[in-house]
N, C-alpha and C. Protein backbone atom coordinates (compact mmCIF):
# COMPACT_ATOMS: atom_id res chain seq x y z
N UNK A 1 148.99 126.65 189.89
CA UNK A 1 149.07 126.58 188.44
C UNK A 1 148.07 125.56 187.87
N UNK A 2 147.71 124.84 188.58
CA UNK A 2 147.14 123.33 188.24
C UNK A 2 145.23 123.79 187.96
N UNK A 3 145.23 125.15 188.50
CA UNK A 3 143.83 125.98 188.50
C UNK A 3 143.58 126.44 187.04
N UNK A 4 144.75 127.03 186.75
CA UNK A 4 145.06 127.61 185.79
C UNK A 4 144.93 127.22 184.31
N UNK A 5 144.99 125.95 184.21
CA UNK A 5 145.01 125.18 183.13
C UNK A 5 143.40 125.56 182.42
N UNK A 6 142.05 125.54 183.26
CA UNK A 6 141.05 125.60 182.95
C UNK A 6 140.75 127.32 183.25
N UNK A 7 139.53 127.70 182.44
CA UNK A 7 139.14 129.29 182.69
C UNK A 7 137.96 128.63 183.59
N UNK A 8 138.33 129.46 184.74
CA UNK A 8 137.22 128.94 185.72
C UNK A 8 136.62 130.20 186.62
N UNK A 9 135.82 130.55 187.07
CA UNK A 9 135.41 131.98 187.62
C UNK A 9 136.02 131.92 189.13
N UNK A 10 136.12 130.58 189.57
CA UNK A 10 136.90 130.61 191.19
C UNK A 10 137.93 131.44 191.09
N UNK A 11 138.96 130.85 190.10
CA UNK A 11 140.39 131.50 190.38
C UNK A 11 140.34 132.95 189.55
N UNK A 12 139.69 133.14 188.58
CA UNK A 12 139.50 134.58 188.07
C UNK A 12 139.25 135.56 188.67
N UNK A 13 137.78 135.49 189.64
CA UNK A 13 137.61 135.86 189.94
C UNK A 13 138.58 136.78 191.24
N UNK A 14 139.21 135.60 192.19
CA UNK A 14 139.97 136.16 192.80
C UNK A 14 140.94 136.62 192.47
N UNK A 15 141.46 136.77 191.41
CA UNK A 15 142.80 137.66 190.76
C UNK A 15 141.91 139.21 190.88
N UNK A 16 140.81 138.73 190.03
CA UNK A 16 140.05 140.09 189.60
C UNK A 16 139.86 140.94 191.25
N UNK A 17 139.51 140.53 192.21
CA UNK A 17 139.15 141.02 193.53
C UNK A 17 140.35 141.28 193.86
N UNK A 18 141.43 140.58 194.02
CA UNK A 18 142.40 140.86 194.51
C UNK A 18 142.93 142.78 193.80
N UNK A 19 143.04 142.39 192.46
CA UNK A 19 143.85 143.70 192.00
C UNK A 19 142.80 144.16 192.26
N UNK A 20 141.15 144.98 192.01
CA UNK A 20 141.12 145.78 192.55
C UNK A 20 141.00 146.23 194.35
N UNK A 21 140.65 145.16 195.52
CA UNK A 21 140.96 146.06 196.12
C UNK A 21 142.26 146.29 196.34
N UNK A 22 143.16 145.73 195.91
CA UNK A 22 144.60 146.11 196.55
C UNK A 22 145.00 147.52 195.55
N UNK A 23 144.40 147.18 194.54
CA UNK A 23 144.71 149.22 193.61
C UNK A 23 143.69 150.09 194.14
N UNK A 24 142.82 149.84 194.56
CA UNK A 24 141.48 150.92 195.16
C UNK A 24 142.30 151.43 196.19
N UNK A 25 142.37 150.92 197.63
CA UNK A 25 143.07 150.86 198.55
C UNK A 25 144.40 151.93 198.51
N UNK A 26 145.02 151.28 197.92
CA UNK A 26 146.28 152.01 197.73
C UNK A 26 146.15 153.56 196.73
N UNK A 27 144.83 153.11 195.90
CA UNK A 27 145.09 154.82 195.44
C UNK A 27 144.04 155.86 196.37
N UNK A 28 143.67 155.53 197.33
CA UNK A 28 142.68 156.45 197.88
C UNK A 28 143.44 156.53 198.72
N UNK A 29 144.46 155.94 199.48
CA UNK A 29 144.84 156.13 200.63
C UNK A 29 146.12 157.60 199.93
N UNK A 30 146.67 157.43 198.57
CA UNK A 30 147.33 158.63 198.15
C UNK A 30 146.75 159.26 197.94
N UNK A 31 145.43 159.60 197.00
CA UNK A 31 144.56 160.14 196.57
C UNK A 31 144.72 161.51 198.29
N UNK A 32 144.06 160.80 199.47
CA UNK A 32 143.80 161.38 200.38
C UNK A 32 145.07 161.94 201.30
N UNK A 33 146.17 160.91 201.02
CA UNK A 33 147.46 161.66 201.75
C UNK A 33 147.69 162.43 201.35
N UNK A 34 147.94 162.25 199.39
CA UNK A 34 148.54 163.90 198.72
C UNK A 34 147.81 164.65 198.32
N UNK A 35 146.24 164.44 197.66
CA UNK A 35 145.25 165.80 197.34
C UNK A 35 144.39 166.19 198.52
N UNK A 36 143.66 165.49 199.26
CA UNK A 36 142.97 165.52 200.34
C UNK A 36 143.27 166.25 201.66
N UNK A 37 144.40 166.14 202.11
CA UNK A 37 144.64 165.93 203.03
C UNK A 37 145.36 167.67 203.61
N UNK A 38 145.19 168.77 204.19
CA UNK A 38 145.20 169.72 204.11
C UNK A 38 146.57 170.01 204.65
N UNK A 39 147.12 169.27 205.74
CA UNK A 39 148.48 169.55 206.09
C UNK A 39 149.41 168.87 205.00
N UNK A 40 149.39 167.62 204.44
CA UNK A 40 150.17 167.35 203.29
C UNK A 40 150.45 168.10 202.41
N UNK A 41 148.79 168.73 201.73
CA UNK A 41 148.78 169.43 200.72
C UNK A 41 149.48 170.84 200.94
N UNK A 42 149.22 171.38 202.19
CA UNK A 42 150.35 172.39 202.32
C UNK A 42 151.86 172.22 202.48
N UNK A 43 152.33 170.89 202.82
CA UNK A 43 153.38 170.60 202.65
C UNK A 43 154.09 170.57 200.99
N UNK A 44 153.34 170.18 200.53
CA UNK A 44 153.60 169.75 198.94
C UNK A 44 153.75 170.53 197.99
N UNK A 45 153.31 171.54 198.54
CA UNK A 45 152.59 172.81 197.30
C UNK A 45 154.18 173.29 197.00
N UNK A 46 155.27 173.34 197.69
CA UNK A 46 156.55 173.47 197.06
C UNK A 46 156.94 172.85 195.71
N UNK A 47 156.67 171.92 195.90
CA UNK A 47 156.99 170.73 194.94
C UNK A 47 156.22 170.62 194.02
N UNK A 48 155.11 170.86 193.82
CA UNK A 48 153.86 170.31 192.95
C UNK A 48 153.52 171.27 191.88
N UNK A 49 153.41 171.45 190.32
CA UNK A 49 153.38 171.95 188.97
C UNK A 49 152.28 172.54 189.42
N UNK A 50 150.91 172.35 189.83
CA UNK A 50 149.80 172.61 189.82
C UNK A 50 149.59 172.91 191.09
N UNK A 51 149.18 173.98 191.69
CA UNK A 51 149.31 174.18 193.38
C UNK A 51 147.88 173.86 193.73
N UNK A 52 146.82 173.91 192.87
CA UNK A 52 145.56 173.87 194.02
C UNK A 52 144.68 172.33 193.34
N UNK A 53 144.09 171.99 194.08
CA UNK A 53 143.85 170.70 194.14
C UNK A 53 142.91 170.12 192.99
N UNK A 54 143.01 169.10 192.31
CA UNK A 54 141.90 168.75 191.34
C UNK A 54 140.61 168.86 191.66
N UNK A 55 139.70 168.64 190.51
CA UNK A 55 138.54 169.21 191.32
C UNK A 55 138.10 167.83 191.17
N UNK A 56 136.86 167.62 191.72
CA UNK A 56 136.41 166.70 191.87
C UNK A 56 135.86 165.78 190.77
N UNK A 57 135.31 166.53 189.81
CA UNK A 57 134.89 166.53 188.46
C UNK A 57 135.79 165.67 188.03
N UNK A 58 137.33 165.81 187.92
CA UNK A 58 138.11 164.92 187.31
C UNK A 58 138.73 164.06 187.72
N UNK A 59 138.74 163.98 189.02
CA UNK A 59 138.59 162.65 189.96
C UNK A 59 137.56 161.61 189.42
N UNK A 60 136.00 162.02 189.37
CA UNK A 60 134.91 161.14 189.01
C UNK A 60 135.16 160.74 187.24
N UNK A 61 135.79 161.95 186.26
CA UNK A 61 136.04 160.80 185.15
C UNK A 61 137.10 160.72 185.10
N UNK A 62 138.21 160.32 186.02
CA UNK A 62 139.19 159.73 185.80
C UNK A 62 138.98 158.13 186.55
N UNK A 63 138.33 157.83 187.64
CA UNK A 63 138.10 156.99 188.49
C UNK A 63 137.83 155.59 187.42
N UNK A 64 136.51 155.26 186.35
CA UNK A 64 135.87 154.60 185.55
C UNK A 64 137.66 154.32 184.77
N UNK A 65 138.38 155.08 184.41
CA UNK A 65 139.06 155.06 183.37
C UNK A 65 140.42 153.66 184.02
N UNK A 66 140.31 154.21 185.20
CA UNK A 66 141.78 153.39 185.82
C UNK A 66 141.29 152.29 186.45
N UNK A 67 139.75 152.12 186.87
CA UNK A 67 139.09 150.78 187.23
C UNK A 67 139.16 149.80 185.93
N UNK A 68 138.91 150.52 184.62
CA UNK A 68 138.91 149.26 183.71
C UNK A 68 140.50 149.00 183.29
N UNK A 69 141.64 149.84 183.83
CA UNK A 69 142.65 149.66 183.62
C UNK A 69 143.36 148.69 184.15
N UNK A 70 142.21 148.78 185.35
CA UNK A 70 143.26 147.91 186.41
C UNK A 70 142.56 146.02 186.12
N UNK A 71 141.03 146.38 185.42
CA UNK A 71 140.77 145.56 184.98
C UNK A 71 140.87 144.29 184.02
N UNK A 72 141.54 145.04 182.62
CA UNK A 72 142.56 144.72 181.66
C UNK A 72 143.71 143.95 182.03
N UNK A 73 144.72 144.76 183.12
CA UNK A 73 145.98 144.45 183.76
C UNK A 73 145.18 142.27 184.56
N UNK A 74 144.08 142.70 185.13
CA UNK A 74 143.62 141.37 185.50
C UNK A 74 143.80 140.01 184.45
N UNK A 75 143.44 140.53 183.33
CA UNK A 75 142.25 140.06 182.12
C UNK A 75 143.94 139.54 181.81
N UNK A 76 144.98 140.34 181.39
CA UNK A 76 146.30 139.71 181.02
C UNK A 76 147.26 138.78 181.74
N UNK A 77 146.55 138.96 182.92
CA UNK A 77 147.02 138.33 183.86
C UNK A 77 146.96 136.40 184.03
N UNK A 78 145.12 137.06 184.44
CA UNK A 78 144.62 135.24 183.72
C UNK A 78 145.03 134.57 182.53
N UNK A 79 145.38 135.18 181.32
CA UNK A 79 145.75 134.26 180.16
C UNK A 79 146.75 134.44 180.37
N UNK A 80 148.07 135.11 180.88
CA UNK A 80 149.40 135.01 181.10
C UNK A 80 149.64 133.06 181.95
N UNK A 81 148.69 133.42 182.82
CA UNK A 81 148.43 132.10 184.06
C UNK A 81 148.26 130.86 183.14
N UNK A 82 146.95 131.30 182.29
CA UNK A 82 146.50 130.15 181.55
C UNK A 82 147.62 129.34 180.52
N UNK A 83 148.52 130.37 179.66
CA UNK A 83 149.54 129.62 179.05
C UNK A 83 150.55 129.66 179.80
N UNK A 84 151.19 130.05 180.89
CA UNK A 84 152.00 128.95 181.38
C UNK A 84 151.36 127.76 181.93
N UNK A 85 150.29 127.28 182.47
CA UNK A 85 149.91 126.81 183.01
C UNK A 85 149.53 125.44 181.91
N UNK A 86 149.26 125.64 180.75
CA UNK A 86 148.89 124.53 179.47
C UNK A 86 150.44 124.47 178.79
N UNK A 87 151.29 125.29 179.25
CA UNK A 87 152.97 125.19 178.58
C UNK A 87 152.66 125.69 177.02
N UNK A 88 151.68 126.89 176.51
CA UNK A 88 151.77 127.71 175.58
C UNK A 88 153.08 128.88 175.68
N UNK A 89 153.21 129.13 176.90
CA UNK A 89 154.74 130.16 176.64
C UNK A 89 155.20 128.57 178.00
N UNK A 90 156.53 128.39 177.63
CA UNK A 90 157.78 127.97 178.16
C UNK A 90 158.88 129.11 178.56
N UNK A 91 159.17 129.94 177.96
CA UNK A 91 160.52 130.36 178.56
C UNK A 91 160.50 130.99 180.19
N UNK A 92 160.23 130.61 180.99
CA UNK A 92 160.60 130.54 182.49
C UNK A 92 160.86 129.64 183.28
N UNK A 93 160.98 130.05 184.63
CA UNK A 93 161.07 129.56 185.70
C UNK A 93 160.61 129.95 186.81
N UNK A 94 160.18 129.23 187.59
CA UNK A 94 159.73 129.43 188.61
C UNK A 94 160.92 129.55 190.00
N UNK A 95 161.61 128.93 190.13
CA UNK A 95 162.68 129.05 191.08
C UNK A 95 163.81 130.11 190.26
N UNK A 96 164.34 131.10 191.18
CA UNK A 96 165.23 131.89 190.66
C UNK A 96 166.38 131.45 191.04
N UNK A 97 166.46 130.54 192.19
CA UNK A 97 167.59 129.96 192.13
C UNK A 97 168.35 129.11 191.11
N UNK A 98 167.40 128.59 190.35
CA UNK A 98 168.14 127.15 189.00
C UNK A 98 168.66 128.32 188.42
N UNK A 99 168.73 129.66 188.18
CA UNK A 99 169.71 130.62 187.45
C UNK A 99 169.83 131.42 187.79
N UNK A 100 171.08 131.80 188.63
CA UNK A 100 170.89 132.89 189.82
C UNK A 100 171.25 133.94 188.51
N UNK A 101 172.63 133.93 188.06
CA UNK A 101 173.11 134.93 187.32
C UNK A 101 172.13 135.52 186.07
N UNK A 102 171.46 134.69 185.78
CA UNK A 102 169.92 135.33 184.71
C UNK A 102 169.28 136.23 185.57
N UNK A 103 168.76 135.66 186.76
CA UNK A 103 167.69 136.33 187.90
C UNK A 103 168.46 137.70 187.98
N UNK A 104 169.22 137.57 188.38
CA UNK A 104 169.84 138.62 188.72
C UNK A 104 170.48 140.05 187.71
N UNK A 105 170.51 139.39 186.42
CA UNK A 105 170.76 140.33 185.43
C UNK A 105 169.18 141.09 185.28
N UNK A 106 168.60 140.37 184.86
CA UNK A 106 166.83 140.68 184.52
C UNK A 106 166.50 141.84 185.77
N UNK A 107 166.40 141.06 186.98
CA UNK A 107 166.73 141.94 188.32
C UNK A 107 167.40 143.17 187.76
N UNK A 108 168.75 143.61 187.29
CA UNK A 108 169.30 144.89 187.08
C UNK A 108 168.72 145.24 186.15
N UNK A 109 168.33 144.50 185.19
CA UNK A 109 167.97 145.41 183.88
C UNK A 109 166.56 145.95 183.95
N UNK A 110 165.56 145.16 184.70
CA UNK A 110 164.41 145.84 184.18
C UNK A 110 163.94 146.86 184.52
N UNK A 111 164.39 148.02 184.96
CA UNK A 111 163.56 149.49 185.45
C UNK A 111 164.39 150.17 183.75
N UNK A 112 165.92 149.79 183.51
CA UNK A 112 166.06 150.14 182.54
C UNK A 112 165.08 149.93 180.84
N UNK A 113 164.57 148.19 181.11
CA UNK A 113 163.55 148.14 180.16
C UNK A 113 162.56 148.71 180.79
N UNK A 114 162.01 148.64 181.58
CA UNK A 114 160.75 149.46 182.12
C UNK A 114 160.31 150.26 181.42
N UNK A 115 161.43 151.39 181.93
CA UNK A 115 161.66 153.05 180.85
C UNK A 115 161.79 153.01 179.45
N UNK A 116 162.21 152.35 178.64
CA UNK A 116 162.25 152.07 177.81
C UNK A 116 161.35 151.75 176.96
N UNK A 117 160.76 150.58 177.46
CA UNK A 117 159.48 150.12 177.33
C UNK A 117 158.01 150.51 177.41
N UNK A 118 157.88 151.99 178.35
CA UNK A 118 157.31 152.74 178.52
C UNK A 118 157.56 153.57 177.38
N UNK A 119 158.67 154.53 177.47
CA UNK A 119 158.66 155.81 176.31
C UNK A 119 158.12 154.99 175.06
N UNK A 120 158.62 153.86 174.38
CA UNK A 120 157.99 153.57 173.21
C UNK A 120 156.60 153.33 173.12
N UNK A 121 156.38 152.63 174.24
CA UNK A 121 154.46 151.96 173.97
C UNK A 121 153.84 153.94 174.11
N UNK A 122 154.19 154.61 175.03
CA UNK A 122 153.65 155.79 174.92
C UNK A 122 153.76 156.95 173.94
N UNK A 123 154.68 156.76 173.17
CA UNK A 123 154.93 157.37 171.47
C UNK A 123 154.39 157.01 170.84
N UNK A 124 154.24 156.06 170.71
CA UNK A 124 153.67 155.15 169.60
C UNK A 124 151.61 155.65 169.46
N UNK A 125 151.42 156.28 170.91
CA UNK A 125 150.06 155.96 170.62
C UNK A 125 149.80 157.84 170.41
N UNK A 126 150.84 158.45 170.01
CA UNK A 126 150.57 159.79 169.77
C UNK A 126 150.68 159.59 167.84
N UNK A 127 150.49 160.58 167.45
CA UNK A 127 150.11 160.68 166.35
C UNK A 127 151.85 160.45 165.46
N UNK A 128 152.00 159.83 164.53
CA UNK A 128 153.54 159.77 164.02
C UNK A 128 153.91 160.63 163.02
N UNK A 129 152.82 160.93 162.43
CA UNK A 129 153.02 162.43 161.27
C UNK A 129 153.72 161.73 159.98
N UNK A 130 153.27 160.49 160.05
CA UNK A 130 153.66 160.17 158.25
C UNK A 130 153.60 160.38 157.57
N UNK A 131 152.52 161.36 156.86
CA UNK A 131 151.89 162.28 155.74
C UNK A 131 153.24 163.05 155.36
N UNK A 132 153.70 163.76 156.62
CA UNK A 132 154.29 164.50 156.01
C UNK A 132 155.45 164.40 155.98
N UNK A 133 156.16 163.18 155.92
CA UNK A 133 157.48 162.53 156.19
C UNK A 133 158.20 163.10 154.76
N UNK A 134 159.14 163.33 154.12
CA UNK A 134 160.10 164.02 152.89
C UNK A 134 160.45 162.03 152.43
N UNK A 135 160.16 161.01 152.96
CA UNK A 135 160.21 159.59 152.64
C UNK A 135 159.04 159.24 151.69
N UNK A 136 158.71 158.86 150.42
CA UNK A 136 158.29 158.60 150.19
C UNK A 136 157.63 157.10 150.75
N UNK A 137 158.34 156.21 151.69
CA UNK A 137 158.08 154.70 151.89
C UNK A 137 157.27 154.57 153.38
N UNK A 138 157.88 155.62 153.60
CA UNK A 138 157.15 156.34 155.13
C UNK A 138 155.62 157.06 154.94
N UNK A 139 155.75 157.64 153.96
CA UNK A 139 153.94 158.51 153.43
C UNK A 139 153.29 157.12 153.42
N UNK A 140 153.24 156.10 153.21
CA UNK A 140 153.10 155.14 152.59
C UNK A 140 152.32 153.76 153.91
N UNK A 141 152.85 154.21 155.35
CA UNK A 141 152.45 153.77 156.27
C UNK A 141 151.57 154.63 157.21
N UNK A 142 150.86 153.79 157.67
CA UNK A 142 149.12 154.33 158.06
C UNK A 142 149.61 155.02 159.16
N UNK A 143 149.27 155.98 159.38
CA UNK A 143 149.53 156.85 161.05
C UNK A 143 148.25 156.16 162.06
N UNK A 144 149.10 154.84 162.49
CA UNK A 144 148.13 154.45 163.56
C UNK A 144 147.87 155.24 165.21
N UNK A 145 149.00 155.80 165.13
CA UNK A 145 149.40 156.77 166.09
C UNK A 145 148.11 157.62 166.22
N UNK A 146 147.36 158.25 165.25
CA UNK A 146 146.39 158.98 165.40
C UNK A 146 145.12 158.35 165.22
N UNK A 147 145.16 157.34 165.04
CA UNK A 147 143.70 156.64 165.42
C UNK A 147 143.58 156.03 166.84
N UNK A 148 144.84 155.63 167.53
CA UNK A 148 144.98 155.52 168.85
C UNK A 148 144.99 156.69 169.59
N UNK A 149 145.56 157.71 169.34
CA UNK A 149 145.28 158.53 170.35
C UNK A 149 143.95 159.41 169.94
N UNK A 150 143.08 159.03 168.96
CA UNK A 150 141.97 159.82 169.09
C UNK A 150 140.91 158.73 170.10
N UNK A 151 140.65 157.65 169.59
CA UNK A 151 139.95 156.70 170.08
C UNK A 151 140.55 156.02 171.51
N UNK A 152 141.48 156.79 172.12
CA UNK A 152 142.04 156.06 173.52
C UNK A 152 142.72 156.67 174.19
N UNK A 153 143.99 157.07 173.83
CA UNK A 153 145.14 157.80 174.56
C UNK A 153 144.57 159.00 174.91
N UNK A 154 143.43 159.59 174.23
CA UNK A 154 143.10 161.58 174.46
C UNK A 154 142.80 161.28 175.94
N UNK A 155 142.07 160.02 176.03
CA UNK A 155 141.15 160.14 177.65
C UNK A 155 142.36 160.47 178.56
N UNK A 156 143.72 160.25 178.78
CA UNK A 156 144.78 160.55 179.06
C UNK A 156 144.81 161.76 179.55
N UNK A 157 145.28 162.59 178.33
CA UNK A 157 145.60 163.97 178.15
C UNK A 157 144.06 164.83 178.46
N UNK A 158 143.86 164.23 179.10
CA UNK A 158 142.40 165.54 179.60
C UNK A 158 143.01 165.83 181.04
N UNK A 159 143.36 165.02 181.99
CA UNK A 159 144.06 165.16 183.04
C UNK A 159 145.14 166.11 183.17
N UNK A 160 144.87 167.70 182.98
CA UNK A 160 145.63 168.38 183.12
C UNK A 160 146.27 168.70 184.61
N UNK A 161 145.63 168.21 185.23
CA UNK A 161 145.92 168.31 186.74
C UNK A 161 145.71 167.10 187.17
N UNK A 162 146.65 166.03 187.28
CA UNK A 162 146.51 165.06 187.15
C UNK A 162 147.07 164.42 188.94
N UNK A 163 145.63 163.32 189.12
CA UNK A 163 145.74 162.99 190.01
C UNK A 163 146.75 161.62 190.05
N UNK A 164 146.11 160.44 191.34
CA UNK A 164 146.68 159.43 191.75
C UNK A 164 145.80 158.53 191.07
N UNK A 165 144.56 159.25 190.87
CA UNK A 165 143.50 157.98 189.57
C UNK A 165 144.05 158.58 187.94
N UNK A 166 145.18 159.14 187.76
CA UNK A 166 145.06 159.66 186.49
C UNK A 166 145.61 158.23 185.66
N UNK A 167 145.78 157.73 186.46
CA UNK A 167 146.61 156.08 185.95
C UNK A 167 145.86 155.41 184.86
């Protein structure tokens, strides 16, 4: 933590190296177990919406899309570090023991916020259709929804056959 206090390229950097190879790694090795891989893929094809394999084409622009994703995820990471580290956010702890029964609630609850937390951030960036709300107070608020998903979220929804880089 004591690194942390200053923006320094030592410790950045290795966050930054770290997540990607540990996300490279891990998505090529699925990438190749579940699309690649010819006995898997015949195993799978029960299970799978889309039976024949992405093409490559959308592998290569999906690849750029989830490298700067995973890049970002870095980038929040370091200033997450940086204010605990200058005591700009306080509310934690580092030992889960000084509150077991907190640890442990948070522990149960969060796949429930997870989901949660997910469906909204991912609504939110589709279009909200305020125009045509029967509310007058509602016409009245900007449909950011559709300036996000024109300028960001579409890159998404091109992945109709969506891989392990569709991330």
């Amino acid at each position: 933590m004591e690194d942390a206090k200053e923006f320094k390229m030592e410790w950045i950097m290795k966050i930054v190296a770290r997540d990607l190879v540990y996300n490279i790694l891990f998505i090529n090795f699925w990438a190749f177990y579940v699309d690649w891989n010819a006995s898997t893929h015949d195993n799978l094809n029960d299970v799978r919406f889309i039976k024949e394999n992405p093409s490559r084409s959308s592998y290569w622009r999906e690849v750029p899309n989830t490298i700067s994703t995973i890049l970002f995820g870095s980038l929040f990471e370091c200033l997450a570090l940086n204010w605990y580290a200058n005591g700009v956010v306080t509310n934690y702890y580092m030992n889960h023991w000084e509150h077991p029964w907190w640890s442990f609630f948070w522990i149960g609850c969060m796949s429930s916020w997870r989901d949660g937390h997910f469906f909204v951030i991912h609504r939110m960036m589709h279009p909200w259709n305020t125009a045509d709300s029967k509310y007058f107070i509602v016409r009245c608020i900007p449909d950011v929804g559709q300036f996000l998903f024109k300028y960001g979220h579409s890159l998404h929804h091109l992945s109709e056959n969506t891989t392990i880089w569709s991330g």
